[in-house]
Protein backbone atom coordinates (compact mmCIF):
# COMPACT_ATOMS: atom_id res chain seq x y z
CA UNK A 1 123.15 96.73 93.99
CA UNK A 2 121.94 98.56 91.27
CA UNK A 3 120.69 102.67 92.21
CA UNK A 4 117.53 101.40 90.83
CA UNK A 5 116.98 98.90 93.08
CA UNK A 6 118.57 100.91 95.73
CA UNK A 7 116.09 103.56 94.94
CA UNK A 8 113.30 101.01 95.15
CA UNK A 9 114.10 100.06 98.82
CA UNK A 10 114.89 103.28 99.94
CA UNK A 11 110.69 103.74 98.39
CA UNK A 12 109.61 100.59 100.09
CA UNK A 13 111.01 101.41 103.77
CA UNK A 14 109.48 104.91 103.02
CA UNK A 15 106.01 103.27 102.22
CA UNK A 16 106.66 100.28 105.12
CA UNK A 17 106.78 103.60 107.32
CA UNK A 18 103.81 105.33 106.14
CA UNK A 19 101.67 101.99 106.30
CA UNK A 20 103.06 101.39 109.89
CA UNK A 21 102.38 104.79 111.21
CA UNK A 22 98.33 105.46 109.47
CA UNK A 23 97.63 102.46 109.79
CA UNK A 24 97.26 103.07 113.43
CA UNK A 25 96.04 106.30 113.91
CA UNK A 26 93.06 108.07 112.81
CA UNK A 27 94.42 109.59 109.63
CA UNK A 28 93.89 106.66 107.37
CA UNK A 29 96.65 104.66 105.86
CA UNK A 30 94.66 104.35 102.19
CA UNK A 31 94.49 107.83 102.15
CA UNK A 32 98.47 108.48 102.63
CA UNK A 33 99.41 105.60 100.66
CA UNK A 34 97.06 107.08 97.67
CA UNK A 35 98.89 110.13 98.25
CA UNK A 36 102.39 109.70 98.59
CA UNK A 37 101.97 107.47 95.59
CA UNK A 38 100.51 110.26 93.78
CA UNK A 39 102.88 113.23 95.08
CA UNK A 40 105.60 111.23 94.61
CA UNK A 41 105.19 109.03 91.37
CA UNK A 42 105.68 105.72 93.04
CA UNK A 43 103.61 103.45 90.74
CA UNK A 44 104.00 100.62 88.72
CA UNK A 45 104.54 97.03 89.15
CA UNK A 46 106.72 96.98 92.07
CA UNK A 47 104.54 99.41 94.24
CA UNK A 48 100.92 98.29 93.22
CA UNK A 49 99.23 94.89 94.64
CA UNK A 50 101.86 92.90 95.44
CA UNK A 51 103.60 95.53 97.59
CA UNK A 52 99.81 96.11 99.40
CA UNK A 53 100.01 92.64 100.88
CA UNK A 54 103.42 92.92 101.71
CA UNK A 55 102.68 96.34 104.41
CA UNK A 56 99.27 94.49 105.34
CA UNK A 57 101.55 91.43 106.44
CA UNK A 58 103.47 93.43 108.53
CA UNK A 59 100.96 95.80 110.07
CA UNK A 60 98.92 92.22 110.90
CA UNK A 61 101.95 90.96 112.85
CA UNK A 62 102.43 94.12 114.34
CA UNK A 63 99.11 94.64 115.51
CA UNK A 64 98.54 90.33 116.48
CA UNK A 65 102.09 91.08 118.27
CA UNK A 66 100.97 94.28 121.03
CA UNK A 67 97.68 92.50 121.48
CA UNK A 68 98.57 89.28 121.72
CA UNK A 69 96.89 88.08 125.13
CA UNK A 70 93.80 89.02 124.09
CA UNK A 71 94.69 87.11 120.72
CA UNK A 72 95.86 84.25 122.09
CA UNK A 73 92.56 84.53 124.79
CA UNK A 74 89.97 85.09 122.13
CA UNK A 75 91.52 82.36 120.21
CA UNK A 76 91.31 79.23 123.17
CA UNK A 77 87.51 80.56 123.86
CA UNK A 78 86.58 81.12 120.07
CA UNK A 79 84.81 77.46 120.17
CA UNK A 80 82.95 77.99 122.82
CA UNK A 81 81.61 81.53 121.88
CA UNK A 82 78.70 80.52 119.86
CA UNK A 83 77.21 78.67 122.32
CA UNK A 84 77.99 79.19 125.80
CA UNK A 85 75.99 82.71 127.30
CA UNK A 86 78.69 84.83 129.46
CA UNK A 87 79.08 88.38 131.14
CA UNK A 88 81.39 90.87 130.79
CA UNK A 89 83.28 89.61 133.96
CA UNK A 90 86.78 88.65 134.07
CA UNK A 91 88.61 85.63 132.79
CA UNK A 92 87.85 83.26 130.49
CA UNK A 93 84.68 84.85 130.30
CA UNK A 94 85.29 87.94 129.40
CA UNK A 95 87.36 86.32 126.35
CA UNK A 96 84.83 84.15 125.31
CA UNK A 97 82.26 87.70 125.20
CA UNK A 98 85.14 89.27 123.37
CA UNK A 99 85.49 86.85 120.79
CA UNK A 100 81.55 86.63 120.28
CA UNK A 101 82.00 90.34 119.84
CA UNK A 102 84.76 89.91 117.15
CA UNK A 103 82.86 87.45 115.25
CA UNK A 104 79.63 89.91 115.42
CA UNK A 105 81.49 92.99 114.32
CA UNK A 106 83.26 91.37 111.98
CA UNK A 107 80.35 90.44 109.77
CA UNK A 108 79.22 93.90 108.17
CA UNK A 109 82.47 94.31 106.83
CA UNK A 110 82.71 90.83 105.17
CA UNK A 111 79.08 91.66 103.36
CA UNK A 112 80.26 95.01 102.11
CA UNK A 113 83.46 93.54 101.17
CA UNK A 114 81.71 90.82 99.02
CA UNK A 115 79.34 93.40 97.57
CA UNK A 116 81.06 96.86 96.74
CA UNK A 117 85.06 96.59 97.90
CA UNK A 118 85.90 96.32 93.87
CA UNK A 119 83.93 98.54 93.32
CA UNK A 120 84.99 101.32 96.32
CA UNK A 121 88.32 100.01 94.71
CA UNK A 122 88.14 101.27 91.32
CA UNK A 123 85.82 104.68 91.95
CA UNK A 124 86.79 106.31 94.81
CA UNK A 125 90.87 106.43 95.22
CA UNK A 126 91.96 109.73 94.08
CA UNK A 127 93.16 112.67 95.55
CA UNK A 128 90.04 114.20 95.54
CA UNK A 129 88.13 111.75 97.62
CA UNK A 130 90.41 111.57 100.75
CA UNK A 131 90.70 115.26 100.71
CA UNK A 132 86.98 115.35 101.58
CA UNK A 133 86.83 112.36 103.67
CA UNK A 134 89.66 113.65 105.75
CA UNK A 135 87.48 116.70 106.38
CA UNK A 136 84.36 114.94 106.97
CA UNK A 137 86.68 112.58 109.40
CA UNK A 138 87.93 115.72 111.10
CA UNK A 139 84.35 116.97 111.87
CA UNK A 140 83.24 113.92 113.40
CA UNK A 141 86.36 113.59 115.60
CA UNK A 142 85.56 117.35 117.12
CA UNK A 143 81.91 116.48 117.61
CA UNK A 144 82.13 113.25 119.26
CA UNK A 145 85.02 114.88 121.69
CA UNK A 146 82.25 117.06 122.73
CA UNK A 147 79.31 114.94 123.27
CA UNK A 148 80.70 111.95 124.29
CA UNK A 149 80.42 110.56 128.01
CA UNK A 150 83.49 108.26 128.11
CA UNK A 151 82.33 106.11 131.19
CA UNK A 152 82.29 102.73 129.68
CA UNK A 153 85.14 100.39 128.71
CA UNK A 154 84.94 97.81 126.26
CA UNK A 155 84.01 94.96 128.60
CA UNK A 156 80.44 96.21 128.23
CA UNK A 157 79.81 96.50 125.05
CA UNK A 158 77.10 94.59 123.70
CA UNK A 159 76.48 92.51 120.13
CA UNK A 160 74.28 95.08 118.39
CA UNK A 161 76.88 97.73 119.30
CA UNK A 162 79.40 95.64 117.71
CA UNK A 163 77.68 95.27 114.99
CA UNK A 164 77.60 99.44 114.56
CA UNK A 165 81.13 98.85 115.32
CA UNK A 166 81.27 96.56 112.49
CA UNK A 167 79.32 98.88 109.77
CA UNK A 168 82.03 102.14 110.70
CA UNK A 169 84.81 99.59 109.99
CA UNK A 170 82.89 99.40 106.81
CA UNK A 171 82.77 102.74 106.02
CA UNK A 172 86.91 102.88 106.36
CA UNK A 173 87.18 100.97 102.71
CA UNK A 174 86.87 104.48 101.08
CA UNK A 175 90.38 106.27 101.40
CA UNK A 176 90.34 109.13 104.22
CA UNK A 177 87.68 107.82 106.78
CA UNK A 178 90.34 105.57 108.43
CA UNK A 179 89.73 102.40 110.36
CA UNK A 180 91.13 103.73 113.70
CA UNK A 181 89.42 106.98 113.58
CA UNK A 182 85.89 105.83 112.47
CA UNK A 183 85.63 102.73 115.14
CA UNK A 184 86.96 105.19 117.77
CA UNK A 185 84.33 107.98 116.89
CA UNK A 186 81.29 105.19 116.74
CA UNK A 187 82.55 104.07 120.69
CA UNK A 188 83.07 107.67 122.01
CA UNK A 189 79.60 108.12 120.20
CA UNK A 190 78.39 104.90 122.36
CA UNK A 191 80.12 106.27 125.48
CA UNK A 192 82.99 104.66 125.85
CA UNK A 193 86.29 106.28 126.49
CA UNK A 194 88.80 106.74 124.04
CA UNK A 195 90.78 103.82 125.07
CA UNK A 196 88.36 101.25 125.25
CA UNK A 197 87.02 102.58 121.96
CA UNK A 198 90.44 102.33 120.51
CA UNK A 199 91.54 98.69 121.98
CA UNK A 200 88.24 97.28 120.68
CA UNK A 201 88.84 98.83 117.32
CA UNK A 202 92.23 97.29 116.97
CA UNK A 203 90.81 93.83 117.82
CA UNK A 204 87.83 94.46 115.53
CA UNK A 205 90.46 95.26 112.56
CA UNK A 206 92.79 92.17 112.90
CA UNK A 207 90.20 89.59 111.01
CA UNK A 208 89.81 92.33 108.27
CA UNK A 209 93.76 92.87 107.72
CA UNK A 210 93.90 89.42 107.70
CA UNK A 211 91.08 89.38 105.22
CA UNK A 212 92.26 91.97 102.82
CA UNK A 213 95.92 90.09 102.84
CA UNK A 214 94.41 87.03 101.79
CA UNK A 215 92.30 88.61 99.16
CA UNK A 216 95.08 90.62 97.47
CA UNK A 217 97.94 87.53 98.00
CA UNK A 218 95.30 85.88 96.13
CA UNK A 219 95.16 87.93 93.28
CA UNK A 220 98.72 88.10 93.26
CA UNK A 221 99.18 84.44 93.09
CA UNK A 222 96.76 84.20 90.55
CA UNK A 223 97.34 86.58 88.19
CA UNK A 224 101.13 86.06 88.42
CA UNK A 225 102.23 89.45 89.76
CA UNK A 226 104.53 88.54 92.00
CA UNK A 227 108.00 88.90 90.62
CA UNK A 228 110.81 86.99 92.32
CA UNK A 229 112.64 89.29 91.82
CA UNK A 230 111.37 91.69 93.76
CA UNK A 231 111.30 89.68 97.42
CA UNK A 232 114.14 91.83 98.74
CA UNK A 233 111.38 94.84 98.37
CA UNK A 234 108.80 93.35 100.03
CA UNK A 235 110.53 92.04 102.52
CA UNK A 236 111.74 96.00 103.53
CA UNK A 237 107.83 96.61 103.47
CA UNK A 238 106.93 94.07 105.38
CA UNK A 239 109.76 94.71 108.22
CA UNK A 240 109.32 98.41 108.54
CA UNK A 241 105.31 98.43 108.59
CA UNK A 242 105.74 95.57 111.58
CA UNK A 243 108.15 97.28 113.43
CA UNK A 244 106.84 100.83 112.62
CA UNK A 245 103.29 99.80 113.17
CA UNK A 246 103.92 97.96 116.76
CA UNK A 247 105.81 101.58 117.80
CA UNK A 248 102.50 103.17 116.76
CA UNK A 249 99.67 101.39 118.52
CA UNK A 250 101.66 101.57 121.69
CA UNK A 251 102.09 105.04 121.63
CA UNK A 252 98.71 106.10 120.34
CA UNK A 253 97.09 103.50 123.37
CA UNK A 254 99.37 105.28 125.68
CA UNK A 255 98.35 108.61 124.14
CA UNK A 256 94.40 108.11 124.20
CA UNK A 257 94.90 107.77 128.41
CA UNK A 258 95.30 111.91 128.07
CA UNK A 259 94.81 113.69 125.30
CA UNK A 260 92.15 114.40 122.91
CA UNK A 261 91.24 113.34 119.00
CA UNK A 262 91.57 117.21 118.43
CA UNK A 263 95.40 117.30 117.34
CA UNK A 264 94.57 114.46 114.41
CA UNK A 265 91.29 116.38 113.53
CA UNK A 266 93.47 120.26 112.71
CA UNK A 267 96.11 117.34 110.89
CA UNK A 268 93.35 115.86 108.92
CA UNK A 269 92.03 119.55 108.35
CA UNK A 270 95.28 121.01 107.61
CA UNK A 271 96.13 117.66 104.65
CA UNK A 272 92.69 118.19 103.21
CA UNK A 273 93.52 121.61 102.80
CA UNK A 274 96.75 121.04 101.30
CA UNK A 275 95.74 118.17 98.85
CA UNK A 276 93.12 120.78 97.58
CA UNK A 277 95.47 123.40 96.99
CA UNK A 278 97.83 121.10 95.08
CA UNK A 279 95.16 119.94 92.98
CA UNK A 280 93.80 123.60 92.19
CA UNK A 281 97.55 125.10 91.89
């Protein structure tokens, strides 16, 4: 092994990490990624699209993997959930109204994905942007701690909410909003606790993973950027986001039972503030 390509997995398992761990919390994983990249110097060939799908492969699998009875659940009802009318009760019920749900939510993100993702793509990731968004997010998360009832779980939330649910998912595709914090803040802002808000977020973001992955392996295949080569990188990517990802939603589900969105607001506060100095100084 070269110390080049030593170097390079030593920056993938790095990157797998980061993925793994913003992914799943509300600090946004486009916003780190943007920034280590940028801190750091890790661009290039071997870190640019190809490498993307590779840590959204593994943070799919990791999230599929902690919530897989609901997966598996939603999956067996998903033919009956366009036309069969159920309640929020228990059961197969409750998984064919949670797949409905899915479906529903899911379908703001694939018009703004169609329309302005290449866009949001080329304009807004810099530096710049997710130090502001981070602050914006950071606001919201203080706010909603303070207004919000939490005395509703996710087995009663209904389509049109999803569909809200569905446009702050949306709003995650610019770097620094994150697609944790932004579907948690939109159910603490519909009264559910943080939990619920959380669990139905995850669920809400496994068709877009999926969605982005396909998109950018896609490209990949396409345009021919994926370098043999190079497997042995992605690979590292791909294990450490999984594994580091599946340690991170089940800590951050256990850690929404009791404690506040404060501690990742003063984080998101205190990164904004840092990008900003290193871009004045």
């Amino acid at each position: 092994m070269t110390p080049d390509t030593a170097l390079h997995l030593l920056h993938a398992a790095l990157l797998g990490v980061i993925q793994g761990i913003t992914e799943f919390l509300p600090i946004s994983s486009s916003a780190h990624l943007i920034l280590a990249r940028a801190f750091f110097g890790w661009q290039g060939d071997v870190f640019g699209l190809p490498f993307d799908v590779a840590t959204h492969v593994g943070t799919l699998v990791a999230v599929v993997a902690y919530f897989r009875a609901d997966v598996v659940a939603m999956l067996r009802a998903l033919p009956s959930a366009g036309r069969v009318r159920v309640g929020t009760g228990g059961g197969a019920d409750e998984a064919t109204h949670r797949a409905r749900l899915i479906v529903i939510g899911t379908l703001p993100i694939v018009v703004v994905g169609l329309l302005w993702a290449d866009a949001i793509e080329v304009s807004v990731r810099s530096p710049l942007v997710c130090a502001v968004t981070l602050a914006i997010g950071a606001l919201f998360f203080l706010l909603v701690e303070r207004v919000s009832s939490q005395q509703r779980t996710d087995r009663s939330i209904t389509p049109v909410e999803a569909l809200l649910f569905g446009l702050a998912q949306s709003a995650a595709l610019v770097p620094g909003v994150s697609r944790a914090g932004a579907t948690i803040v939109m159910g603490m802002a519909l009264g559910l606790t943080r939990a619920s808000a959380a669990r139905f977020g995850f669920l809400l973001g496994i068709p877009a993973i999926l969605a982005a992955a396909a998109k950018e392996g896609l490209v990949v295949a396409r345009e021919g950027f994926f370098r043999p080569g190079d497997a042995t990188i992605f690979a590292v990517g791909i294990v450490t986001s999984a594994l580091v990802g599946y340690a991170t939603v089940a800590y951050f589900m256990r850690f929404l039972g009791g404690h506040r969105l404060d501690a990742f607001a003063w984080y998101r506060l205190a990164l904004a503030a840092a990008v900003a100095a290193w871009m004045i100084f």
